[in-house]
C-alpha atoms as a PDB file:
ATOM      1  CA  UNK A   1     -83.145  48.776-146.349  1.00  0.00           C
ATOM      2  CA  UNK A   2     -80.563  51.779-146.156  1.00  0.00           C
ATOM      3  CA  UNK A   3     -83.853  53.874-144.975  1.00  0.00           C
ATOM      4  CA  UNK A   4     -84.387  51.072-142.343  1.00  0.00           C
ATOM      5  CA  UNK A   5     -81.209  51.200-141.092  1.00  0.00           C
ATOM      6  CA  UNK A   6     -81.017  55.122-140.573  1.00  0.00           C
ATOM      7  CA  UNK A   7     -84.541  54.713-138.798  1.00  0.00           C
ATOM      8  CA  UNK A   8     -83.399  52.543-136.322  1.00  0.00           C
ATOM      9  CA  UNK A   9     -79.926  54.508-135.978  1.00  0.00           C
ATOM     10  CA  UNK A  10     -81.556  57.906-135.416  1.00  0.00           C
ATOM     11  CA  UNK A  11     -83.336  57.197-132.512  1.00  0.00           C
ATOM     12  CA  UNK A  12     -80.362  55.075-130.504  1.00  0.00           C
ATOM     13  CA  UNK A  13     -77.491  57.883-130.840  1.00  0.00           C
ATOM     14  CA  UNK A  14     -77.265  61.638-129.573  1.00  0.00           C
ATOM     15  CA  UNK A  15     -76.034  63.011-133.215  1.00  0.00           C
ATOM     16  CA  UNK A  16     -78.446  61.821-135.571  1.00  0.00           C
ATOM     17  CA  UNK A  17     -77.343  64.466-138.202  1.00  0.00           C
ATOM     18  CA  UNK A  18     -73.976  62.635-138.518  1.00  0.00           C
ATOM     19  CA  UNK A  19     -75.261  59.105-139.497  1.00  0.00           C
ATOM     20  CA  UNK A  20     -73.884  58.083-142.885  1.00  0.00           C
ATOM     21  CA  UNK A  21     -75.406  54.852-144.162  1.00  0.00           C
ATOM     22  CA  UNK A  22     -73.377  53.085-147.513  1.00  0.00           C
ATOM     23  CA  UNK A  23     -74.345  50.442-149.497  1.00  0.00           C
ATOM     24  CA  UNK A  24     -72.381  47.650-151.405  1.00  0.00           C
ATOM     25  CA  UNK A  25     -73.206  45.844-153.447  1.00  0.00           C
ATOM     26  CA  UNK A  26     -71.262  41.980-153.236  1.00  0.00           C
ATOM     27  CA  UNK A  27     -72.725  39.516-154.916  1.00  0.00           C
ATOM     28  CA  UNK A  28     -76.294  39.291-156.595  1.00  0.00           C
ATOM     29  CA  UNK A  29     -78.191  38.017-153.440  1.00  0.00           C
ATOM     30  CA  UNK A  30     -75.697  39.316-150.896  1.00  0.00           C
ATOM     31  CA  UNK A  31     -74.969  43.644-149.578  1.00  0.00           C
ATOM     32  CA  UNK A  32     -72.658  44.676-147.549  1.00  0.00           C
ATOM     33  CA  UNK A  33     -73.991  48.042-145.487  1.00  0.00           C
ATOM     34  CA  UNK A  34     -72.080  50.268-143.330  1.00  0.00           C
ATOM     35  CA  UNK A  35     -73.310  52.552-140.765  1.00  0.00           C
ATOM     36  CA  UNK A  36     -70.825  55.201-139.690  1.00  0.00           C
ATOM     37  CA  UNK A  37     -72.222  57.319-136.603  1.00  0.00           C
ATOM     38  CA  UNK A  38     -69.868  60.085-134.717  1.00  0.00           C
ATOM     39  CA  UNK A  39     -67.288  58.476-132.532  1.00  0.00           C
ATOM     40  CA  UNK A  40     -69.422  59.589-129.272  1.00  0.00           C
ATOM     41  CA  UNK A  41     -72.216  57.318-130.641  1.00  0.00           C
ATOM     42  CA  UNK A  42     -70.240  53.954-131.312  1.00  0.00           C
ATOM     43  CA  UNK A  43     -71.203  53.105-127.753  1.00  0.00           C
ATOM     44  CA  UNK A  44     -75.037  53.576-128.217  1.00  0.00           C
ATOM     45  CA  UNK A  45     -75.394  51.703-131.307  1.00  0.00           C
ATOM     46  CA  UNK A  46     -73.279  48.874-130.445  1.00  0.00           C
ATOM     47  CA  UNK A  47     -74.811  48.380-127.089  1.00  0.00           C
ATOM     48  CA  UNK A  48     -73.538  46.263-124.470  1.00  0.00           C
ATOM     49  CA  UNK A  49     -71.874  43.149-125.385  1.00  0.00           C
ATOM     50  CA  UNK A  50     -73.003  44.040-128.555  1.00  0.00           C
ATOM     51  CA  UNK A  51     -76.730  43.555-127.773  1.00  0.00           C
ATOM     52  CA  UNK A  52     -77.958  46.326-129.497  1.00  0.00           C
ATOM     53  CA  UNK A  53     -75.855  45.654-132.919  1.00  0.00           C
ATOM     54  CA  UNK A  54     -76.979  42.150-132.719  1.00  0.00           C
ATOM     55  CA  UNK A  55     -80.906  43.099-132.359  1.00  0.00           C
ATOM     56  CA  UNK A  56     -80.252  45.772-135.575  1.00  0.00           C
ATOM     57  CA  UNK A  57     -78.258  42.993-137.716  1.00  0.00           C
ATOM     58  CA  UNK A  58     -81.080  39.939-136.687  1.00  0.00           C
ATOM     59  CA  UNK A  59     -84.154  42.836-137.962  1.00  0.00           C
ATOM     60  CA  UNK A  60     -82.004  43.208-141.077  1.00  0.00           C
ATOM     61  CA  UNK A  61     -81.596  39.738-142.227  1.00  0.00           C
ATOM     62  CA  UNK A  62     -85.213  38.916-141.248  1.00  0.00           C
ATOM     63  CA  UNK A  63     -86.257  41.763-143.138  1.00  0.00           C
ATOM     64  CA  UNK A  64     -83.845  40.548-146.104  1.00  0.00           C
ATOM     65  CA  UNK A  65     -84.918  37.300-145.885  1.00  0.00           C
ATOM     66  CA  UNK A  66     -88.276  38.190-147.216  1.00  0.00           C
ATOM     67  CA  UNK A  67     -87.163  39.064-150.573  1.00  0.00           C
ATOM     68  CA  UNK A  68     -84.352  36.141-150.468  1.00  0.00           C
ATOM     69  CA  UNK A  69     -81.079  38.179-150.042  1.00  0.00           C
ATOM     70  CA  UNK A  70     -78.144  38.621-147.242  1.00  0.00           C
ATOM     71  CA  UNK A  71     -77.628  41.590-145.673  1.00  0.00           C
ATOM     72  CA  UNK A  72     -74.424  42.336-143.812  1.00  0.00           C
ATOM     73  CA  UNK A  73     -74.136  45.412-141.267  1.00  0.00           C
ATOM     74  CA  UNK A  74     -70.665  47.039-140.347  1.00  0.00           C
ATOM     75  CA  UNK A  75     -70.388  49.447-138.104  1.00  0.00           C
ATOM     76  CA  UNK A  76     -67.843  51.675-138.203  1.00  0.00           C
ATOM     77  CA  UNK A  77     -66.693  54.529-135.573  1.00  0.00           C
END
């Protein structure tokens, strides 16, 4: 999922070299990720309204849904 996550964040921002994906660990069905891209990017990844950040969380909890987790993206600047 982390690998997903930096896929889909390398080709949206201008610095892909400064993407820095973490992983938490809540509780046994649920992680917490953050994505941390350089403060020029914030923009890109978020999208407008939020469009973009929505379209990256609703892939991520399909794709979690499969193996019957929760995934939860943060995205920091």
């Amino acid at each position: 999922m982390k690998e997903f996550i930096e896929f889909i964040a390398k080709y949206l921002v201008d610095n892909p070299e400064s993407i820095v994906v973490e992983e938490k660990l809540q509780e046994e069905n649920k992680t917490v990720y953050t994505l941390k891209v350089h403060s020029s990017d914030v923009g890109k990844v978020i999208g407008r309204k939020g469009k973009n950040a929505q379209a990256i969380r609703t892939l991520l909890t399909a794709s979690a849904a499969k193996d019957g987790k929760k995934v939860i993206l943060e995205i920091l600047d």
